[in-house]
N, C-alpha and C. Protein backbone atom coordinates (compact mmCIF):
# COMPACT_ATOMS: atom_id res chain seq x y z
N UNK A 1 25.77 7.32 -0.60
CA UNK A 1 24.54 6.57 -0.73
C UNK A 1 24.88 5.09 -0.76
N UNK A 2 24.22 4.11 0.06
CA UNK A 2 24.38 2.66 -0.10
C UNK A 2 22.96 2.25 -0.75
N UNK A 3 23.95 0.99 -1.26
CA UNK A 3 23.31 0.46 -2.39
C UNK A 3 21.97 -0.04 -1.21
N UNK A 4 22.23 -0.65 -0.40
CA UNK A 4 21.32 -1.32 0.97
C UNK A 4 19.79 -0.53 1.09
N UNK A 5 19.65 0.85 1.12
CA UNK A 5 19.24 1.96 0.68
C UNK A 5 18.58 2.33 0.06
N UNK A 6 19.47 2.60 -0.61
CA UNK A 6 18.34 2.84 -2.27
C UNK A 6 17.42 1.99 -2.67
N UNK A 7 18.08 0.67 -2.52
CA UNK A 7 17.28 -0.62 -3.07
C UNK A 7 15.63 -0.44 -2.01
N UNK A 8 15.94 -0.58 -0.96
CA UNK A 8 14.93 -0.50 0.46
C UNK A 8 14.01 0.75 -0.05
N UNK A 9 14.59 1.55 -0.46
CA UNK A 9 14.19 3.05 -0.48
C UNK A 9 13.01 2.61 -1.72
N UNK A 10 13.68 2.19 -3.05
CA UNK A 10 12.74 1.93 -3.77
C UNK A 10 11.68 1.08 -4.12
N UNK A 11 11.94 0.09 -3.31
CA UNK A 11 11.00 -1.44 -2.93
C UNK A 11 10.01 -0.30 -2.14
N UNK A 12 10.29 0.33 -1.49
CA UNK A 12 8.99 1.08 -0.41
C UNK A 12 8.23 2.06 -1.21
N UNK A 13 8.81 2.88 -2.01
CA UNK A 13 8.38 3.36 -3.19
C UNK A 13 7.55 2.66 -4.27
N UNK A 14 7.83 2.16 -4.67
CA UNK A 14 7.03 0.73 -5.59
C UNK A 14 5.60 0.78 -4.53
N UNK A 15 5.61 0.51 -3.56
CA UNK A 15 4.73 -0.55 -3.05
C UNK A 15 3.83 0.61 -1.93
N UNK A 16 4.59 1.81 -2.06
CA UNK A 16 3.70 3.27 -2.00
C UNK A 16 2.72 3.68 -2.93
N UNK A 17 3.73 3.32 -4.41
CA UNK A 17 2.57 3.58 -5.73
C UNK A 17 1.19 2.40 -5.69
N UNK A 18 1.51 1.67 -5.24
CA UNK A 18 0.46 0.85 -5.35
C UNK A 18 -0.78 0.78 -4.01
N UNK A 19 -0.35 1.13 -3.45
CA UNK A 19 -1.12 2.02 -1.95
C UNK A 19 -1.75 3.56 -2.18
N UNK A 20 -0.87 3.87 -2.91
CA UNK A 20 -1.47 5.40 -3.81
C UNK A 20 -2.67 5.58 -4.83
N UNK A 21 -2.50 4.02 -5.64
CA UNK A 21 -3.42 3.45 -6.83
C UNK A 21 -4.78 3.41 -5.91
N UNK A 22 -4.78 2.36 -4.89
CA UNK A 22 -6.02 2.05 -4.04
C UNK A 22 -6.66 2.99 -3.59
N UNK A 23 -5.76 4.18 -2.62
CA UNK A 23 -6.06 5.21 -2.18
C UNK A 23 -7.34 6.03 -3.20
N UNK A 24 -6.54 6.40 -3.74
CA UNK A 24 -7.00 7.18 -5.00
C UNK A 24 -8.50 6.88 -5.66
N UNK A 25 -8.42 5.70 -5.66
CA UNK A 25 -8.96 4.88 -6.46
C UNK A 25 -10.75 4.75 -6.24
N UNK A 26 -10.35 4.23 -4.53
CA UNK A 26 -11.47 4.10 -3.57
C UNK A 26 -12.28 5.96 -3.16
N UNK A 27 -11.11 6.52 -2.74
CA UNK A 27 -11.47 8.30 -2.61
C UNK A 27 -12.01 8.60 -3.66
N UNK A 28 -11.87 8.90 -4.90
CA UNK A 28 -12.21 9.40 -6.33
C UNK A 28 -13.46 8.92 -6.33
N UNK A 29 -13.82 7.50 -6.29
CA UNK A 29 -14.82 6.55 -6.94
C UNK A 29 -15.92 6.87 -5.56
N UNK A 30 -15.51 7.21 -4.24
CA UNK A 30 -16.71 7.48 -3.26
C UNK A 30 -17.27 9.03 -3.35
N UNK A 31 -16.34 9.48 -4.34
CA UNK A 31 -16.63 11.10 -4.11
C UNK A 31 -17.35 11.09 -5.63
N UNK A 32 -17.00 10.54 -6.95
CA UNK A 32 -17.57 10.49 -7.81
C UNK A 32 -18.83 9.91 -7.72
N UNK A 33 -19.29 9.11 -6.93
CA UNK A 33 -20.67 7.99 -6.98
C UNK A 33 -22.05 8.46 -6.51
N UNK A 34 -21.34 10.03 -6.21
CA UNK A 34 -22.21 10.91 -5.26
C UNK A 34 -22.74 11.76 -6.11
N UNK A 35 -22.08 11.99 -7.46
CA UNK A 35 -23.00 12.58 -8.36
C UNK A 35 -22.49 14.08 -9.10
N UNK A 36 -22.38 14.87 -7.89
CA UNK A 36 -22.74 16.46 -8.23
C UNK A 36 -21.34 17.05 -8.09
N UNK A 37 -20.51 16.03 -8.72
CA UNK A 37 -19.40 16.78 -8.91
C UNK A 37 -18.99 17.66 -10.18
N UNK A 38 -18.12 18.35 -10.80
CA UNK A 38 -17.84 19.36 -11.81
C UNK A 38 -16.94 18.83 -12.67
N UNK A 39 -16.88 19.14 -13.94
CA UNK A 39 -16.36 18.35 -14.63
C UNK A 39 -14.48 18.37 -14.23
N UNK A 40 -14.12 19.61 -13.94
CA UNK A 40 -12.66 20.16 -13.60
C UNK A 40 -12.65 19.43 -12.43
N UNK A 41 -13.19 19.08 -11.27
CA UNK A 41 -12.90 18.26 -10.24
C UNK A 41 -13.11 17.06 -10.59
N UNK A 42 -13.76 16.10 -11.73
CA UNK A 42 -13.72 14.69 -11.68
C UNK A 42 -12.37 14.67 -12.52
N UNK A 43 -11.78 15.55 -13.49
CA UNK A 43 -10.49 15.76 -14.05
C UNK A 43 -9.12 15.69 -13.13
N UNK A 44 -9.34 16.44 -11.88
CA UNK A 44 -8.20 16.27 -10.78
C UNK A 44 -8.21 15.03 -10.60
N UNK A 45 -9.75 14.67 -9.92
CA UNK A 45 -9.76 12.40 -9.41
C UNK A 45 -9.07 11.63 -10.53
N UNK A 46 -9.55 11.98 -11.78
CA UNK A 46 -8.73 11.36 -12.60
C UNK A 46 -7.74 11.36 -13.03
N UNK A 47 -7.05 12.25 -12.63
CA UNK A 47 -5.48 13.20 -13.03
C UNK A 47 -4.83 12.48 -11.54
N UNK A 48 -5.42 12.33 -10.69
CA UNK A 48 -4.51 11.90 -9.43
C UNK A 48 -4.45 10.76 -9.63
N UNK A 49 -5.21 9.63 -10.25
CA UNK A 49 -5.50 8.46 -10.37
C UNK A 49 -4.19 7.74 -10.67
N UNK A 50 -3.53 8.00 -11.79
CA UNK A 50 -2.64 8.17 -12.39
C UNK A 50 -1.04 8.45 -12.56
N UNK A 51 -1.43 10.03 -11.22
CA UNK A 51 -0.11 10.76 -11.37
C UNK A 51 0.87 10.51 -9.89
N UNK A 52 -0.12 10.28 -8.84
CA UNK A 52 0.38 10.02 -7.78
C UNK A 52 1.28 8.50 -7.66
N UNK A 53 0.74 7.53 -8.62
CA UNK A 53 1.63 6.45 -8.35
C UNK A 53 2.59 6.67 -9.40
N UNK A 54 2.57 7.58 -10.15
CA UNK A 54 3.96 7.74 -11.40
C UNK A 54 4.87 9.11 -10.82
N UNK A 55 4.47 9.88 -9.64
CA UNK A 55 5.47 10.37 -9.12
C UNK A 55 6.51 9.41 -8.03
N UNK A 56 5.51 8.53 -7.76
CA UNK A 56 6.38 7.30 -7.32
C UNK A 56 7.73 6.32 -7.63
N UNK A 57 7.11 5.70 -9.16
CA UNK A 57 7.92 5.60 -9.73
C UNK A 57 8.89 6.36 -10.40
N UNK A 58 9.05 7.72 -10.42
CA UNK A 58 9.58 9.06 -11.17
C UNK A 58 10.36 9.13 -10.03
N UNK A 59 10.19 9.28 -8.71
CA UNK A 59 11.07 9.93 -7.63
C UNK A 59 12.13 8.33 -7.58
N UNK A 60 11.78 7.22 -7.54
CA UNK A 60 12.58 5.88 -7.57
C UNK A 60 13.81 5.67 -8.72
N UNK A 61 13.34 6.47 -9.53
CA UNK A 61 14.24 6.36 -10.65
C UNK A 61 15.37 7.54 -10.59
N UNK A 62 14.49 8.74 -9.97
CA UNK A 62 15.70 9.47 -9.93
C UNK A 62 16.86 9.68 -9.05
N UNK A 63 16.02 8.88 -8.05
CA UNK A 63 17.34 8.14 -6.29
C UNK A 63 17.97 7.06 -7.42
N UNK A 64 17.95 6.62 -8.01
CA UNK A 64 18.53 5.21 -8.73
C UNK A 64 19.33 6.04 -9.60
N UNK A 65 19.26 7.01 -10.39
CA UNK A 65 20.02 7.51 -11.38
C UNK A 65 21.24 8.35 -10.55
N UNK A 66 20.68 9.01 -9.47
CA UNK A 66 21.40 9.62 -8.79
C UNK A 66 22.97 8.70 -7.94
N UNK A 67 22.32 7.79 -7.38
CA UNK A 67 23.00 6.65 -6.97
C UNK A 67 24.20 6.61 -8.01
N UNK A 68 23.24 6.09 -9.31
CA UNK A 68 24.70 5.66 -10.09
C UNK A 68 25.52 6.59 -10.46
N UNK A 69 25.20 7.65 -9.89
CA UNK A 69 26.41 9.06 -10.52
C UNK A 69 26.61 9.77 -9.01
N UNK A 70 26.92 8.91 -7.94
CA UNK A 70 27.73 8.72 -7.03
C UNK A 70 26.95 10.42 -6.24
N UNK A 71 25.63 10.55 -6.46
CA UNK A 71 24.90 11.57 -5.25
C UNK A 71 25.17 11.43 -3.87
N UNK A 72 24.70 12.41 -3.13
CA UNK A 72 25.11 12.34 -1.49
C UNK A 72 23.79 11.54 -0.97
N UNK A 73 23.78 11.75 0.62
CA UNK A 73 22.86 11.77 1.04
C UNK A 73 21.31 12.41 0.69
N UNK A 74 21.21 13.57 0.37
CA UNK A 74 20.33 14.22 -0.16
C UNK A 74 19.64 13.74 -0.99
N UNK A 75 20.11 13.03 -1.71
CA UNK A 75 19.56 12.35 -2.62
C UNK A 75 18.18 11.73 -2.36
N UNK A 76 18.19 11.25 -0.90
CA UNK A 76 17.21 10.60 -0.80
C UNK A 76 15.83 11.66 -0.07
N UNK A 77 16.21 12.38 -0.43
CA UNK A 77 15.07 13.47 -0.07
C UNK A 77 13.94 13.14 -1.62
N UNK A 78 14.65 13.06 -2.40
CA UNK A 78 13.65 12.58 -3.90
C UNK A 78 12.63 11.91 -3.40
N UNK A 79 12.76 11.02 -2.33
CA UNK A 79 12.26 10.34 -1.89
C UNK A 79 10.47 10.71 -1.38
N UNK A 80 10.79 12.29 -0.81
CA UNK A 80 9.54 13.04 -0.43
C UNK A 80 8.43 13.51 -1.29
N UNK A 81 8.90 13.81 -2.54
CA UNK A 81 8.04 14.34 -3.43
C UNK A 81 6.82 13.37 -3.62
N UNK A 82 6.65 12.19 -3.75
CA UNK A 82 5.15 11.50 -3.54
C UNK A 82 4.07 11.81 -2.50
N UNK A 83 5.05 11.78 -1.45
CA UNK A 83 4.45 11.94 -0.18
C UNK A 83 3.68 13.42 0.18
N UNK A 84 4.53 14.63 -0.51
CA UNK A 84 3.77 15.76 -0.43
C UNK A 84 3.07 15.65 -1.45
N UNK A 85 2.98 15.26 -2.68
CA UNK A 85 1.46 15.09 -3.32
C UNK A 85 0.87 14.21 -2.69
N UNK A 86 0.87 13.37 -2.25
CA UNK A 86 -0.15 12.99 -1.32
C UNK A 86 -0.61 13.57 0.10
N UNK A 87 -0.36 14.80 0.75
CA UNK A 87 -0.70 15.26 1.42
C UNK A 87 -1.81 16.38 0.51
N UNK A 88 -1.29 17.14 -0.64
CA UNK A 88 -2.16 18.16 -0.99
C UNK A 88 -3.49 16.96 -1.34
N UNK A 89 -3.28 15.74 -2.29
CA UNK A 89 -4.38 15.09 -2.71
C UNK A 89 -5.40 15.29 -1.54
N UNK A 90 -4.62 14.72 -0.12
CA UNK A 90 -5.25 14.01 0.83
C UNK A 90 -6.50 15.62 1.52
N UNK A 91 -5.55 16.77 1.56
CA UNK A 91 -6.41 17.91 1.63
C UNK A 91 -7.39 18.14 0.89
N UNK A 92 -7.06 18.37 -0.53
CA UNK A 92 -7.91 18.45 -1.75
C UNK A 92 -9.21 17.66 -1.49
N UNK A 93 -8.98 16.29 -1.07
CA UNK A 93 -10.45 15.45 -1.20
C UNK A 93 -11.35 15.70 0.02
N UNK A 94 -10.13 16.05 1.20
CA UNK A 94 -11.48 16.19 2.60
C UNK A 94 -12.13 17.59 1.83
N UNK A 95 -11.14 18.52 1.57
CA UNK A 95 -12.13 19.80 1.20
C UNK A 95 -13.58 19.68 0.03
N UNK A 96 -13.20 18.75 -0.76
CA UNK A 96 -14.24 18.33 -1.53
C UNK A 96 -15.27 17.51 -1.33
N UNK A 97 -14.80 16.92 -0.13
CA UNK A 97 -15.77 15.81 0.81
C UNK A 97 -16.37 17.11 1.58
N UNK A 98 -16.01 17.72 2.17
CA UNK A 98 -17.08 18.76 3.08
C UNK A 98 -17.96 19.63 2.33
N UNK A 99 -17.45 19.71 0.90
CA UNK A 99 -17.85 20.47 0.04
C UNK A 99 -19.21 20.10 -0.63
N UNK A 100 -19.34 18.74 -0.69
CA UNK A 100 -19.94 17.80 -1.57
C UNK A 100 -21.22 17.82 -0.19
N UNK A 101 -20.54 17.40 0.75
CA UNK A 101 -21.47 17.40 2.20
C UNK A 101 -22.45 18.08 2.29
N UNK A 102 -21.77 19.62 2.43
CA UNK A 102 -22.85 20.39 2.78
C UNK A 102 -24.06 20.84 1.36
């Protein structure tokens, strides 16, 4: 693992969580404003609100910890775990957007 890397790796991470915050933020608040949502689904919007930019920072720290105890390449697969919660989020809300729709 280079240091070149990791550093890059986690500057993009950082600045994912904060693209995640907006995301979230704007989705939740257009799907909440609509009214007839359930209390367990405004709990997910608000549970994602939250968790998606701290798996961010969580996956950055653990490429960084890994780093310093001399990990392989692989390492930077840590890297993915935001990104697939943000794919289920990104499912989760169209299904609740069509849901809300009809």
């Amino acid at each position: 693992m280079s240091f070149g890397w990791t550093l890059t790796g986690t500057i993009l991470q950082l600045m994912l969580a904060n693209f995640l915050f907006m995301l979230v933020a704007f989705s939740g608040g257009g799907l909440a404003s609509g009214g007839s949502l359930g209390k367990r689904r405004l709990g997910v919007l608000n549970l994602s609100l939250f968790l998606l930019p701290a798996l961010c920072v969580l996956s950055a720290c653990i490429v960084i910890f890994l780093h310093w105890r001399g990990g392989g390449a692989m390492s930077y697969a840590w890297y993915a775990l935001p990104l697939v919660a943000t794919v289920l989020y990104v499912g989760y809300v169209t299904a609740l957007s069509r849901r809300h729709r009809d």
